[in-house]
PDB file of N, CA and C in Angstrom:
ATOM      1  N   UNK A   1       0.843  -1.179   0.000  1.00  0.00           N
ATOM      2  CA  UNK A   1       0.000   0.000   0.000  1.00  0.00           C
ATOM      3  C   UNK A   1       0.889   1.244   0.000  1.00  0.00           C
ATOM      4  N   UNK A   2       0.503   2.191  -0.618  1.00  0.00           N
ATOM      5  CA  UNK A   2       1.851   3.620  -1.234  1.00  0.00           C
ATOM      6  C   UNK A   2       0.735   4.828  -0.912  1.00  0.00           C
ATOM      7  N   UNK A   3       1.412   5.300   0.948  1.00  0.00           N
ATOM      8  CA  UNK A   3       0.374   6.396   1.335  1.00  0.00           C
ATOM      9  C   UNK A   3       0.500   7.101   0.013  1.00  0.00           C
ATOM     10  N   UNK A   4      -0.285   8.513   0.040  1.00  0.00           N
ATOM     11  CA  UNK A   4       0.161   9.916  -0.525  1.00  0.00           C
ATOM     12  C   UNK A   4      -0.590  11.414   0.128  1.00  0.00           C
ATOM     13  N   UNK A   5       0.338  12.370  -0.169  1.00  0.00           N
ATOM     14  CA  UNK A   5      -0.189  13.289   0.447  1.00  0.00           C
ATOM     15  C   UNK A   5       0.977  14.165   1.096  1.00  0.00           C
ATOM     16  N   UNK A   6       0.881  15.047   2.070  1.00  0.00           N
ATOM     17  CA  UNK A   6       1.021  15.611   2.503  1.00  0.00           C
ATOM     18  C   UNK A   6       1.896  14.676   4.110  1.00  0.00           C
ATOM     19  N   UNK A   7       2.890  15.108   4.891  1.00  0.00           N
ATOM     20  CA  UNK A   7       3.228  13.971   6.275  1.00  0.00           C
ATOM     21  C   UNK A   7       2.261  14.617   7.255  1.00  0.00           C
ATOM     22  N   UNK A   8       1.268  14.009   7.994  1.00  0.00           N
ATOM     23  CA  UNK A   8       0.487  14.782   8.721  1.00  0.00           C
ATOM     24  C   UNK A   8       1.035  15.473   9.885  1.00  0.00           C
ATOM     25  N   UNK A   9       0.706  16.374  10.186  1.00  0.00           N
ATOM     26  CA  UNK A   9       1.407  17.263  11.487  1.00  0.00           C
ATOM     27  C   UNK A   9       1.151  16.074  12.592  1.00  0.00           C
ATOM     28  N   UNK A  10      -0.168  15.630  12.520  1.00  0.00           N
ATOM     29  CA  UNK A  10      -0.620  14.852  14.042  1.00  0.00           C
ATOM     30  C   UNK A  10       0.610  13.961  14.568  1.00  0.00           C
ATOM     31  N   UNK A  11       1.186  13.485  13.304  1.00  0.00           N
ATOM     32  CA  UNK A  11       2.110  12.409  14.004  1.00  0.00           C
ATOM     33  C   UNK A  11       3.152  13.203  14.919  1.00  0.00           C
ATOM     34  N   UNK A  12       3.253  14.399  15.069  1.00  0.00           N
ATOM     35  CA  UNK A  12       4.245  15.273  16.327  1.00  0.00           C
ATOM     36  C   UNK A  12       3.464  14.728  17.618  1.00  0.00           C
ATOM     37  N   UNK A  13       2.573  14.198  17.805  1.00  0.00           N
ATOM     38  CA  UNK A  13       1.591  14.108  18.994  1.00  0.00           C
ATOM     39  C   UNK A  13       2.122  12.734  19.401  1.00  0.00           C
ATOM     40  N   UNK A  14       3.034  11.903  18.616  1.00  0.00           N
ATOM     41  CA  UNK A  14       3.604  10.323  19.007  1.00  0.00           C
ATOM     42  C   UNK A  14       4.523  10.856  20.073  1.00  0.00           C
ATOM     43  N   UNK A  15       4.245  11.672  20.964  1.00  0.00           N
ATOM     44  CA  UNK A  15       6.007  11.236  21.459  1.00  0.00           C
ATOM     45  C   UNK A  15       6.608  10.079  22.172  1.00  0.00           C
ATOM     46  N   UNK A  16       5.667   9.288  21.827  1.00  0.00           N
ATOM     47  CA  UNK A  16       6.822   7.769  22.996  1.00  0.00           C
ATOM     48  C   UNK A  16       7.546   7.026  21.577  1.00  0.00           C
ATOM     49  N   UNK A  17       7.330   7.771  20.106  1.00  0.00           N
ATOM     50  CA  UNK A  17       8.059   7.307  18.723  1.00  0.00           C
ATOM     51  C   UNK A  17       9.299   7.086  19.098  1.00  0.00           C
ATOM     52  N   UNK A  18       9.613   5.920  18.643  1.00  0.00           N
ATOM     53  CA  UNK A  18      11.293   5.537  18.473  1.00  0.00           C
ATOM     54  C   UNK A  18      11.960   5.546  17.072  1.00  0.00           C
ATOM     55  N   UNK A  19      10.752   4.793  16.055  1.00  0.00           N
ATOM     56  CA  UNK A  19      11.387   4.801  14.935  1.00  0.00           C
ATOM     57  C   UNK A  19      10.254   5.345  13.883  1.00  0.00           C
ATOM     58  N   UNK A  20      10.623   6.198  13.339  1.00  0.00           N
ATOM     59  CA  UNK A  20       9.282   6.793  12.116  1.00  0.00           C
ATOM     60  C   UNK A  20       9.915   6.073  10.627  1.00  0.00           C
ATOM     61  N   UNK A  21       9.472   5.437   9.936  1.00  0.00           N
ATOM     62  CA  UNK A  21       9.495   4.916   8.223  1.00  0.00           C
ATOM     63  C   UNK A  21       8.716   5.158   7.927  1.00  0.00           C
ATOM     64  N   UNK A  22       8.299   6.404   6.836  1.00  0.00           N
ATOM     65  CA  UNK A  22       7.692   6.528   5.911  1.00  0.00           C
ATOM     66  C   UNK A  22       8.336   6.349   4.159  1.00  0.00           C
ATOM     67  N   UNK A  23       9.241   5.880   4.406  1.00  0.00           N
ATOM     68  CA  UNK A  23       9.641   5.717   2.713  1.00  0.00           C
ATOM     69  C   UNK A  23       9.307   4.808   2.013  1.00  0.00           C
ATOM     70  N   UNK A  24       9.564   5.162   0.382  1.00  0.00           N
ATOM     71  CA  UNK A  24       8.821   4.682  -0.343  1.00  0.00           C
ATOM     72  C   UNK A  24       7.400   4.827  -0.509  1.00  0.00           C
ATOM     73  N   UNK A  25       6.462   5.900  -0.279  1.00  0.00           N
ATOM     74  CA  UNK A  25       5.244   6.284  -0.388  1.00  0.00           C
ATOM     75  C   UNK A  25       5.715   7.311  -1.350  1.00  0.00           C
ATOM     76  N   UNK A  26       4.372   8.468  -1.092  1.00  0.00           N
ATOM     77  CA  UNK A  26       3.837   9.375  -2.314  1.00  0.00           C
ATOM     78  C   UNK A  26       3.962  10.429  -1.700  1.00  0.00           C
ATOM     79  N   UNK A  27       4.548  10.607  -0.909  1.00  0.00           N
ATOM     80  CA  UNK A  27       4.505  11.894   0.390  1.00  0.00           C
ATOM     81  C   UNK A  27       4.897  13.031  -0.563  1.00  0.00           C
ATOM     82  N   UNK A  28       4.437  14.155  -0.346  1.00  0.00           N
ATOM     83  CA  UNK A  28       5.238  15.580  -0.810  1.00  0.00           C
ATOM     84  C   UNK A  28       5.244  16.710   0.019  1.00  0.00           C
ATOM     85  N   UNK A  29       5.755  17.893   0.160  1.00  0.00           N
ATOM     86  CA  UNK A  29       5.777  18.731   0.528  1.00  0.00           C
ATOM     87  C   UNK A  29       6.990  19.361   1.494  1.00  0.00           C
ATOM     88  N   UNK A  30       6.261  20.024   2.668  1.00  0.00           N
ATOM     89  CA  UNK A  30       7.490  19.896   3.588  1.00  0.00           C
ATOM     90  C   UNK A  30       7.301  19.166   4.667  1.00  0.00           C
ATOM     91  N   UNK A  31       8.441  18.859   5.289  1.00  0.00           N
ATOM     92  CA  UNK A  31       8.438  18.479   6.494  1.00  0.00           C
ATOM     93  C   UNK A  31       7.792  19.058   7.962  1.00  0.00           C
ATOM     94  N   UNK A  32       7.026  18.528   8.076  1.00  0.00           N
ATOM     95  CA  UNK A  32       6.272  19.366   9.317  1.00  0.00           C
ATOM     96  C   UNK A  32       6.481  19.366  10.404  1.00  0.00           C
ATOM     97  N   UNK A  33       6.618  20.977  11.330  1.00  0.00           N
ATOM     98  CA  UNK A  33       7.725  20.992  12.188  1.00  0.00           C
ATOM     99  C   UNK A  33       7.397  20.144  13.522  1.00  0.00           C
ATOM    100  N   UNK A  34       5.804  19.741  13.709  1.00  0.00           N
ATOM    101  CA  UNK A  34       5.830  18.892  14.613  1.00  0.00           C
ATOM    102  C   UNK A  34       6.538  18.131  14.692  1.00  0.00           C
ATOM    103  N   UNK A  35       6.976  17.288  13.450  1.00  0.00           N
ATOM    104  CA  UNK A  35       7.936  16.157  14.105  1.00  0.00           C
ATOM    105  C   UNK A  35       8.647  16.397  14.702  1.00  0.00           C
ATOM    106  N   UNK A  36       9.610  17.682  14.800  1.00  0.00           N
ATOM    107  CA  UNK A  36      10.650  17.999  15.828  1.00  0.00           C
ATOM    108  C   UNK A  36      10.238  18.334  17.525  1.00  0.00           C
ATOM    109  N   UNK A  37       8.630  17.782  17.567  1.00  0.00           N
ATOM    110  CA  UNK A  37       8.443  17.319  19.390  1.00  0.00           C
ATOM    111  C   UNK A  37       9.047  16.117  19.266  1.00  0.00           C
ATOM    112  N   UNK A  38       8.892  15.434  18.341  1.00  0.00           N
ATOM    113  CA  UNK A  38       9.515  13.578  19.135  1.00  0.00           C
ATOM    114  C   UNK A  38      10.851  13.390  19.441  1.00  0.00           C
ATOM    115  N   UNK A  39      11.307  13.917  20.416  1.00  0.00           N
ATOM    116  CA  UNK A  39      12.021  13.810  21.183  1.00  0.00           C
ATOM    117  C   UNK A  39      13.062  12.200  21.466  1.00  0.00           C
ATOM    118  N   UNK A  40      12.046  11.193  21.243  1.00  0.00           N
ATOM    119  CA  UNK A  40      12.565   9.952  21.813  1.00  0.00           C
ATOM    120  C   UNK A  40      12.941   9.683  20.127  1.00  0.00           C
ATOM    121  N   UNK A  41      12.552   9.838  19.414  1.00  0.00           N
ATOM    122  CA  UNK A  41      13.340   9.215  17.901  1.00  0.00           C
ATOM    123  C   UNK A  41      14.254   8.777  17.702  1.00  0.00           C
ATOM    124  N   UNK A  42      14.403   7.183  17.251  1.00  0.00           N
ATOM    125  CA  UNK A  42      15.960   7.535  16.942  1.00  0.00           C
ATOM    126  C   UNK A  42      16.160   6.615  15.861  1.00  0.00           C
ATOM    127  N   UNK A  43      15.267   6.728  14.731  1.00  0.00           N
ATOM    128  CA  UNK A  43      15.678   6.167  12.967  1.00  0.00           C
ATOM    129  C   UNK A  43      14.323   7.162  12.375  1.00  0.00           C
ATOM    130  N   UNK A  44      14.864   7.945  11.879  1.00  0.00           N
ATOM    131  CA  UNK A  44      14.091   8.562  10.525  1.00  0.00           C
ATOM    132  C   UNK A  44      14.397   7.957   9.614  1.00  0.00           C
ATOM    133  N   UNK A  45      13.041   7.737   8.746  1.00  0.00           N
ATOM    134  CA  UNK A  45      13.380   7.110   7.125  1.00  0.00           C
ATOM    135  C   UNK A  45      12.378   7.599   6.314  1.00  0.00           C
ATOM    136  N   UNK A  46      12.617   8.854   5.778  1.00  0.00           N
ATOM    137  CA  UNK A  46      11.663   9.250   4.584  1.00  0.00           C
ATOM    138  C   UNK A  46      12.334   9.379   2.887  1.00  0.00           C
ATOM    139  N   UNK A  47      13.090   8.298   2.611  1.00  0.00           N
ATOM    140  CA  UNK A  47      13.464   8.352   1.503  1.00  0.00           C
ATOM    141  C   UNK A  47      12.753   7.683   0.790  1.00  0.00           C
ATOM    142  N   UNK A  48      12.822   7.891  -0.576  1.00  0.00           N
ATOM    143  CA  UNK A  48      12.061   7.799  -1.848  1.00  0.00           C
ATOM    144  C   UNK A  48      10.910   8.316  -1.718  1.00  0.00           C
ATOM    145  N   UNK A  49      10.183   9.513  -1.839  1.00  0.00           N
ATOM    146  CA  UNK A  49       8.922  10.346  -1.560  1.00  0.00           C
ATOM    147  C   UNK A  49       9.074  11.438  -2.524  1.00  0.00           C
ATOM    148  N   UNK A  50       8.869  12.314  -2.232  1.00  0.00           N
ATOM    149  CA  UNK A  50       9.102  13.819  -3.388  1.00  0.00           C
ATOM    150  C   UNK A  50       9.016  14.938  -2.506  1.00  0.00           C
ATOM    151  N   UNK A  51       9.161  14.703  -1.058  1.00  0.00           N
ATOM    152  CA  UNK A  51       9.522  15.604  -0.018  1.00  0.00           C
ATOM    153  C   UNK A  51      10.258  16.843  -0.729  1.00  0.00           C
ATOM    154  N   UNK A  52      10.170  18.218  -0.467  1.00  0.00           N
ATOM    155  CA  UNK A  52      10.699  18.888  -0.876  1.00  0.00           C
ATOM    156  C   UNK A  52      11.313  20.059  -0.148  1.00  0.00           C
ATOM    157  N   UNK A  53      11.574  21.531  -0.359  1.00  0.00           N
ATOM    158  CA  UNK A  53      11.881  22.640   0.843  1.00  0.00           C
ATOM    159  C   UNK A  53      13.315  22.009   1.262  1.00  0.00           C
ATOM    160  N   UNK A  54      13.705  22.685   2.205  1.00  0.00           N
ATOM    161  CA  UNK A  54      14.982  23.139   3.070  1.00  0.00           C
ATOM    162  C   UNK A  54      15.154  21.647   3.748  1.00  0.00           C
ATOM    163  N   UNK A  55      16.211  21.059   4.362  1.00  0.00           N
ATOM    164  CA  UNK A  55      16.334  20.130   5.178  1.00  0.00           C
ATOM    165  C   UNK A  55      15.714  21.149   6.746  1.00  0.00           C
ATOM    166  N   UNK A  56      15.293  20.602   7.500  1.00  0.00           N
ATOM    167  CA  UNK A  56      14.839  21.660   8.690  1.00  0.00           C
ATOM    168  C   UNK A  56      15.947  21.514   9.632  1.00  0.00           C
ATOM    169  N   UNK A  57      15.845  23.099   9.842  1.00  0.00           N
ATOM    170  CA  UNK A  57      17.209  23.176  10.815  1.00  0.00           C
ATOM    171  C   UNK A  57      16.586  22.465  12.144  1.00  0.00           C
ATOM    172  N   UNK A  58      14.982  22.169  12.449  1.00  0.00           N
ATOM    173  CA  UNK A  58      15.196  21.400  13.547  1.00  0.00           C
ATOM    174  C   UNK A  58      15.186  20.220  14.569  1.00  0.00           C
ATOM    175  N   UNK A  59      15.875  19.316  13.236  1.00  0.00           N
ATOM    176  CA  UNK A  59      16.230  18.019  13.104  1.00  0.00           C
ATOM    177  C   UNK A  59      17.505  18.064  14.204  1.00  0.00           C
ATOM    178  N   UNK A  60      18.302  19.064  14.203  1.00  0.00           N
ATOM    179  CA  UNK A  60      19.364  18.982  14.996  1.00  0.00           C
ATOM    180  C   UNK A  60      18.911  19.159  16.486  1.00  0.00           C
ATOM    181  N   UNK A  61      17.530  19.236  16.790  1.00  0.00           N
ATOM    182  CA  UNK A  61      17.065  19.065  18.323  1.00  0.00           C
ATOM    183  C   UNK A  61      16.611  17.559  18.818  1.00  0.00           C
ATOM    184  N   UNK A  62      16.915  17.363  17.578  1.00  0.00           N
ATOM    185  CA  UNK A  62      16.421  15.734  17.865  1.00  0.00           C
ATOM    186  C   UNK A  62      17.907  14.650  18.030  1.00  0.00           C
ATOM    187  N   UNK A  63      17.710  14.625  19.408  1.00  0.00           N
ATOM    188  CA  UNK A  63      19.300  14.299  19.914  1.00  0.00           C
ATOM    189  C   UNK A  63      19.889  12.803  19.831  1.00  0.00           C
ATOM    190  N   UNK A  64      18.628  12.002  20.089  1.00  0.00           N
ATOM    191  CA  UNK A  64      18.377  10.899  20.094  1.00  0.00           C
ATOM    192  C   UNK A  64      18.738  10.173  18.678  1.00  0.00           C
ATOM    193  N   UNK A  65      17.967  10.819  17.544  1.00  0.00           N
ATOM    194  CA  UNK A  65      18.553  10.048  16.444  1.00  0.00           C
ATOM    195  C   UNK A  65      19.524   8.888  16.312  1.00  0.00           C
ATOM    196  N   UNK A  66      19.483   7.982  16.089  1.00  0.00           N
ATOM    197  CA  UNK A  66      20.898   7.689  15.519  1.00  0.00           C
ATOM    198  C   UNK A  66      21.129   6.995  13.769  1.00  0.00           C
ATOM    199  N   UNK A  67      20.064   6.908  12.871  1.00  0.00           N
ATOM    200  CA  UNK A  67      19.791   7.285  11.338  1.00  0.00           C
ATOM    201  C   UNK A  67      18.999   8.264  11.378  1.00  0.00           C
ATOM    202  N   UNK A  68      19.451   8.847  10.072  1.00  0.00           N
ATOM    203  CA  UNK A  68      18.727  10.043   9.408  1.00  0.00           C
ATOM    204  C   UNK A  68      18.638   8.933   7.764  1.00  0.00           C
ATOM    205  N   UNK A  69      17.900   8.940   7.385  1.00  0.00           N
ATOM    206  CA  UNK A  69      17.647   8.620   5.558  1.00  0.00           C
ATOM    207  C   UNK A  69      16.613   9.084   5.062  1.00  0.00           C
ATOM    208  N   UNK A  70      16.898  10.536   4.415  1.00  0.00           N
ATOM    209  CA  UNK A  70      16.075  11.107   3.542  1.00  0.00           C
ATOM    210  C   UNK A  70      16.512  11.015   1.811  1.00  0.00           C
ATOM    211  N   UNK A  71      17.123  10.351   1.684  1.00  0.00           N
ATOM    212  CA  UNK A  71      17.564   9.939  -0.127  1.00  0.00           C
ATOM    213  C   UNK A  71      16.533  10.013  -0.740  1.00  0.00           C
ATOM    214  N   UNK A  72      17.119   9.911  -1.873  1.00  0.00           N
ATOM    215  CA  UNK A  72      15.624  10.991  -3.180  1.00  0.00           C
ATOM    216  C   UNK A  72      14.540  10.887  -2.933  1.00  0.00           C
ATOM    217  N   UNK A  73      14.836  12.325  -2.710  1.00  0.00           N
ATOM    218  CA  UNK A  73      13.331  13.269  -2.532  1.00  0.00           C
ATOM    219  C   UNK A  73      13.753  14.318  -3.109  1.00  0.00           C
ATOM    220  N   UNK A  74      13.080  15.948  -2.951  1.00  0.00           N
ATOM    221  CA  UNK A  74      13.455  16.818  -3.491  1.00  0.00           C
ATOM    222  C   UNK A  74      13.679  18.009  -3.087  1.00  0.00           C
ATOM    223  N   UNK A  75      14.355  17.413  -1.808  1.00  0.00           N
ATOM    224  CA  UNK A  75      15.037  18.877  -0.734  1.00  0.00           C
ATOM    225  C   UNK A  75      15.839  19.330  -1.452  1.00  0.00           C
ATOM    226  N   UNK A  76      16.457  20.868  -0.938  1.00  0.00           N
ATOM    227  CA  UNK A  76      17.064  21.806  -1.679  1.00  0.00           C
ATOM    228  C   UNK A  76      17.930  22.493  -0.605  1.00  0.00           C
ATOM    229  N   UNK A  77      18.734  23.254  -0.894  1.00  0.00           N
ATOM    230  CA  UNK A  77      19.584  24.560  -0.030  1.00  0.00           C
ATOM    231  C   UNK A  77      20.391  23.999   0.700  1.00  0.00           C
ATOM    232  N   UNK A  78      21.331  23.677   1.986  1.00  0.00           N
ATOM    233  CA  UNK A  78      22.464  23.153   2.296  1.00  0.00           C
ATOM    234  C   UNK A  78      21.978  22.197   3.238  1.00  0.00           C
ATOM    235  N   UNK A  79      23.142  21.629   3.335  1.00  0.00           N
ATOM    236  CA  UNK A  79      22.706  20.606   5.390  1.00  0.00           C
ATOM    237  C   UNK A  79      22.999  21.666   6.402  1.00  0.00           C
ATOM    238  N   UNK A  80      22.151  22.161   6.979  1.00  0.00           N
ATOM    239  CA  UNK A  80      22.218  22.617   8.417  1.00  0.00           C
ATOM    240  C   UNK A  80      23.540  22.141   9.675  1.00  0.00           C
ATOM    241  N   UNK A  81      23.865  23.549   9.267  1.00  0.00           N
ATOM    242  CA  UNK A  81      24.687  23.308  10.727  1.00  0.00           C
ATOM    243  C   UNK A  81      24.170  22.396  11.847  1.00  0.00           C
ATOM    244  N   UNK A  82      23.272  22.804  12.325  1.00  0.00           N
ATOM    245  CA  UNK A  82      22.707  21.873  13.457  1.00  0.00           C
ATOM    246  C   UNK A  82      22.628  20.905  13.508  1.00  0.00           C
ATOM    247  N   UNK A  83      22.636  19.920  12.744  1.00  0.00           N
ATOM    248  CA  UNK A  83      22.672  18.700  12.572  1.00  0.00           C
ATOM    249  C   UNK A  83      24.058  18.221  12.781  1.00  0.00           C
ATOM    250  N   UNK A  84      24.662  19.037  13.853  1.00  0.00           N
ATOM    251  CA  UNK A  84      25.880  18.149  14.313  1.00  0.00           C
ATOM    252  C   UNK A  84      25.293  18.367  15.762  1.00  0.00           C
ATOM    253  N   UNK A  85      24.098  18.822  16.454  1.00  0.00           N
ATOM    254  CA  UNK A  85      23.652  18.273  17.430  1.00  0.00           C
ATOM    255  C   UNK A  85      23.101  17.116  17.804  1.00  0.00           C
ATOM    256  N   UNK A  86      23.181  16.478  16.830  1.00  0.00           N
ATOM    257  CA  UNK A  86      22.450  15.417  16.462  1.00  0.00           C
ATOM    258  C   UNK A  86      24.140  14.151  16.867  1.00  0.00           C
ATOM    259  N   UNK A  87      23.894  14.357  17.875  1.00  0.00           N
ATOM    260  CA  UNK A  87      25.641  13.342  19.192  1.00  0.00           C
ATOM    261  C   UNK A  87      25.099  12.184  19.022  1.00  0.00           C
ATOM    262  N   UNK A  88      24.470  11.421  19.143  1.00  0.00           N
ATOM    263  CA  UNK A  88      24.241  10.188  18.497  1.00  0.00           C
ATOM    264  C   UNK A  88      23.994   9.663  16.938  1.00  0.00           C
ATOM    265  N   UNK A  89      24.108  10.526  16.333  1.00  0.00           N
ATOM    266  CA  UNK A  89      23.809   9.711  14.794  1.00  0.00           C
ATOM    267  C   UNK A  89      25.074   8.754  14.358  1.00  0.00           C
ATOM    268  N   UNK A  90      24.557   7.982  13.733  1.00  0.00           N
ATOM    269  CA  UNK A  90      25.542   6.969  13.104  1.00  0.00           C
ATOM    270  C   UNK A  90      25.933   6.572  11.948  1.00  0.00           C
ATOM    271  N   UNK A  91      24.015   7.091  10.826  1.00  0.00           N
ATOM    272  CA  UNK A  91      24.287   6.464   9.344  1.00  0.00           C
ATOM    273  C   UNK A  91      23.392   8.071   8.831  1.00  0.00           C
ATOM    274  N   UNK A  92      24.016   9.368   7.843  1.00  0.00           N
ATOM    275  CA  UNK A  92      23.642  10.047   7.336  1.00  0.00           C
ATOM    276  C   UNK A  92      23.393  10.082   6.110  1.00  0.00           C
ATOM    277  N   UNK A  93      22.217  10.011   5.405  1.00  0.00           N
ATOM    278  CA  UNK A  93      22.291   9.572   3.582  1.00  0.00           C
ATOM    279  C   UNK A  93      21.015  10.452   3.115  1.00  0.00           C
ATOM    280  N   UNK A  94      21.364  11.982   2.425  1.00  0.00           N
ATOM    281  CA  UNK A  94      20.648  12.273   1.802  1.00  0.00           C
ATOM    282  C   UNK A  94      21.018  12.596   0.885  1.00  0.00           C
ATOM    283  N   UNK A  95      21.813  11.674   0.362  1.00  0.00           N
ATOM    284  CA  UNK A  95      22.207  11.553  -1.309  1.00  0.00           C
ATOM    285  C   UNK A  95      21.142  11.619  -2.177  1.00  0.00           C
ATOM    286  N   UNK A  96      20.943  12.523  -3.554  1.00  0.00           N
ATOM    287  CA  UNK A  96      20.049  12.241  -4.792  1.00  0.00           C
ATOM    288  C   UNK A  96      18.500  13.055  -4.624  1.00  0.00           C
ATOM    289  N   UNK A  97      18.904  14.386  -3.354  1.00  0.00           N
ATOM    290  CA  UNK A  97      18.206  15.121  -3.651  1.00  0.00           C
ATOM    291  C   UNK A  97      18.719  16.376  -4.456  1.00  0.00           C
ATOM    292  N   UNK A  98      18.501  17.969  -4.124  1.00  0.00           N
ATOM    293  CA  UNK A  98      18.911  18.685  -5.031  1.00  0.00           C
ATOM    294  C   UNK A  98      19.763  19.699  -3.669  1.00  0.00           C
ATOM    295  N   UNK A  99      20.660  19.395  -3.339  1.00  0.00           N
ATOM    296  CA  UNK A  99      20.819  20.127  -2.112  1.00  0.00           C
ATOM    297  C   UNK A  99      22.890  20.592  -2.560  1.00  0.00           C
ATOM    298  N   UNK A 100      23.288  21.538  -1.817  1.00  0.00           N
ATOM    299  CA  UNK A 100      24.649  22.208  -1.855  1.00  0.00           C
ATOM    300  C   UNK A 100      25.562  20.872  -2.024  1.00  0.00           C
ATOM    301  N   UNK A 101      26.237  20.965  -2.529  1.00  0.00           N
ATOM    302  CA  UNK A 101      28.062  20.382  -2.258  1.00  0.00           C
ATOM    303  C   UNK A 101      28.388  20.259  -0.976  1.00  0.00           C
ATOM    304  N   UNK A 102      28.321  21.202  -0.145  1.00  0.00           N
ATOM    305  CA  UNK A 102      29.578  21.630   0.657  1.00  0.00           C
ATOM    306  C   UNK A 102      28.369  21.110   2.175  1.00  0.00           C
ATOM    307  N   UNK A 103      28.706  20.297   2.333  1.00  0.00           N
ATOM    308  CA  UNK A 103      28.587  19.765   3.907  1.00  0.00           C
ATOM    309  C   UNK A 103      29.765  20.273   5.094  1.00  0.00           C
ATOM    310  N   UNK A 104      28.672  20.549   5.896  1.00  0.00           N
ATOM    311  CA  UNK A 104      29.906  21.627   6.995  1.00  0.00           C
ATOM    312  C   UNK A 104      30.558  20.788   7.854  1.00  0.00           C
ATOM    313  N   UNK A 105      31.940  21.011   7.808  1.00  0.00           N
ATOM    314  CA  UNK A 105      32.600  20.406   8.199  1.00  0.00           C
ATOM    315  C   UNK A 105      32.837  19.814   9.804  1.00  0.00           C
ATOM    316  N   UNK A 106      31.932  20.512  10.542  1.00  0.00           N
ATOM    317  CA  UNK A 106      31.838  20.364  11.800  1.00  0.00           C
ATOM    318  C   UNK A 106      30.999  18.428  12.186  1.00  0.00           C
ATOM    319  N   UNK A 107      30.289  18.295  10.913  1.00  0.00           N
ATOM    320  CA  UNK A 107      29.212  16.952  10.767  1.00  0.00           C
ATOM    321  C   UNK A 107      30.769  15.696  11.143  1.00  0.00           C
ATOM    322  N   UNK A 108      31.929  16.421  11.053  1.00  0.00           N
ATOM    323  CA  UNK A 108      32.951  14.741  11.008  1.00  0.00           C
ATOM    324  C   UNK A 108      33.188  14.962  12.361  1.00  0.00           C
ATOM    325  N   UNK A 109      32.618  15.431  12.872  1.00  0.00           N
ATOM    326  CA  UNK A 109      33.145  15.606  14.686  1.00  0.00           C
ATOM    327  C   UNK A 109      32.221  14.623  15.180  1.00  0.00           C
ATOM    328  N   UNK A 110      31.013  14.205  14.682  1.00  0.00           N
ATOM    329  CA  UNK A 110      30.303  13.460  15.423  1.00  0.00           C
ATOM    330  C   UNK A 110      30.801  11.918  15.515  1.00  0.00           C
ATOM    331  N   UNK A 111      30.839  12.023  16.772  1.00  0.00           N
ATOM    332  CA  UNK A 111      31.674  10.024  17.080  1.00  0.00           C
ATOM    333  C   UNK A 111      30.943   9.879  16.543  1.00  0.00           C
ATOM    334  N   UNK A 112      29.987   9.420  17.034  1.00  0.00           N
ATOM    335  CA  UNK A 112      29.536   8.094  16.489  1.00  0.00           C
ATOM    336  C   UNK A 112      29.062   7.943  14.899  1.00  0.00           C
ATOM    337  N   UNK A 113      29.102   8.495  14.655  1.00  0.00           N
ATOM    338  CA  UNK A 113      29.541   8.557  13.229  1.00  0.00           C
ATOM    339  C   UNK A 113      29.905   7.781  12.068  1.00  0.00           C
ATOM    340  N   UNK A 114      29.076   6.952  11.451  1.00  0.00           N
ATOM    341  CA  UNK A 114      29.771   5.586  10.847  1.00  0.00           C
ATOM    342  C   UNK A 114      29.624   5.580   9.077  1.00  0.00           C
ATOM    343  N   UNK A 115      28.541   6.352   8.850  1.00  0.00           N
ATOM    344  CA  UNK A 115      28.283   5.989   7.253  1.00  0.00           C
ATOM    345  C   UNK A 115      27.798   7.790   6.980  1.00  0.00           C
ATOM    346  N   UNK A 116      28.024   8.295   5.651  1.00  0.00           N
ATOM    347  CA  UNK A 116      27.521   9.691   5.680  1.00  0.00           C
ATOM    348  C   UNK A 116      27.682   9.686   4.001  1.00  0.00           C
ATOM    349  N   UNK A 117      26.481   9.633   3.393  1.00  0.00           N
ATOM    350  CA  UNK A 117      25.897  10.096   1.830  1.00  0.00           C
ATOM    351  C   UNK A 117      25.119  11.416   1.766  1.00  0.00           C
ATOM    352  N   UNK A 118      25.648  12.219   1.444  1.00  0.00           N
ATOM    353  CA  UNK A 118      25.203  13.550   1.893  1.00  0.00           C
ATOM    354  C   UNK A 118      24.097  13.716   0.776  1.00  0.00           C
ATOM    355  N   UNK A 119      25.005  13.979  -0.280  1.00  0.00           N
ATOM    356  CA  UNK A 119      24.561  14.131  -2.205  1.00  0.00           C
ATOM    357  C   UNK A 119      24.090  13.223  -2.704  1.00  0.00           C
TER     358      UNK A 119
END
C-alpha cells in the first residue's frame, strides 16, 4: 500500500516514537515541524517520496537520532549546521536530492559517526 499526500502534522503528537518509516510512499511537501516534538526518535526514514523545501534546521534538536535517511526526494539549499547536534547519529544519507556540495565540516566531529551520503 503507497500512502500519498502531505506527512500529517498529528504524528508530532507520538512522542513515545522511536522509529518513524515513511519511505517509499507518495509523500510531498514539507516536512512538518511537529515532528521535531519527538524527542525519543531515533531512525528517521523518509526516503524515496518527493519531499521537498529546506532540510529543517530542527532536526538537529532531535538528539536521540541515531539514522537520518532522507535519499531521493526533493530537498534543496544546504545541510544545516545543526545537525551536528544530532551526538548520536551513526548512518547520514541524503544523497540524490537537489541540495549544496559543501557539507559543513563540523558533521565529522560526530563520534559516532559511521556511514555519511550527503549528495
Amino acid at each position: 500500500m503507497t500512502l500519498r499526500g502531505t506527512i500529517p502534522s498529528q504524528l508530532g503528537k507520538l512522542s513515545f516514537l522511536l522509529s518513524l518509516d515513511l519511505s517509499s510512499n507518495n509523500f510531498y511537501g514539507h516536512l512538518p515541524t511537529e515532528l521535531g516534538l519527538l524527542h525519543r526518535l531515533r531512525i528517521i526514514q523518509l526516503s524515496y517520496n518527493g519531499l521537498n523545501g529546506e532540510i529543517p534546521s530542527w532536526l538537529g534538536n532531535l538528539h536521540r537520532v541515531q539514522r537520518l535517511e532522507m535519499k531521493n526526494n526533493n530537498f534543496t539549499g544546504t545541510i544545516h549546521q545543526t545537525l551536528v547536534n544530532m551526538s548520536n547519529l551513526e548512518i547520514l544519507n541524503l544523497e540524490f536530492n537537489q541540495l549544496s556540495v559543501q557539507v559543513p565540516s563540523s558533521i565529522f566531529n560526530i563520534s559516532s559517526l559511521k556511514a555519511i551520503d550527503p549528495i
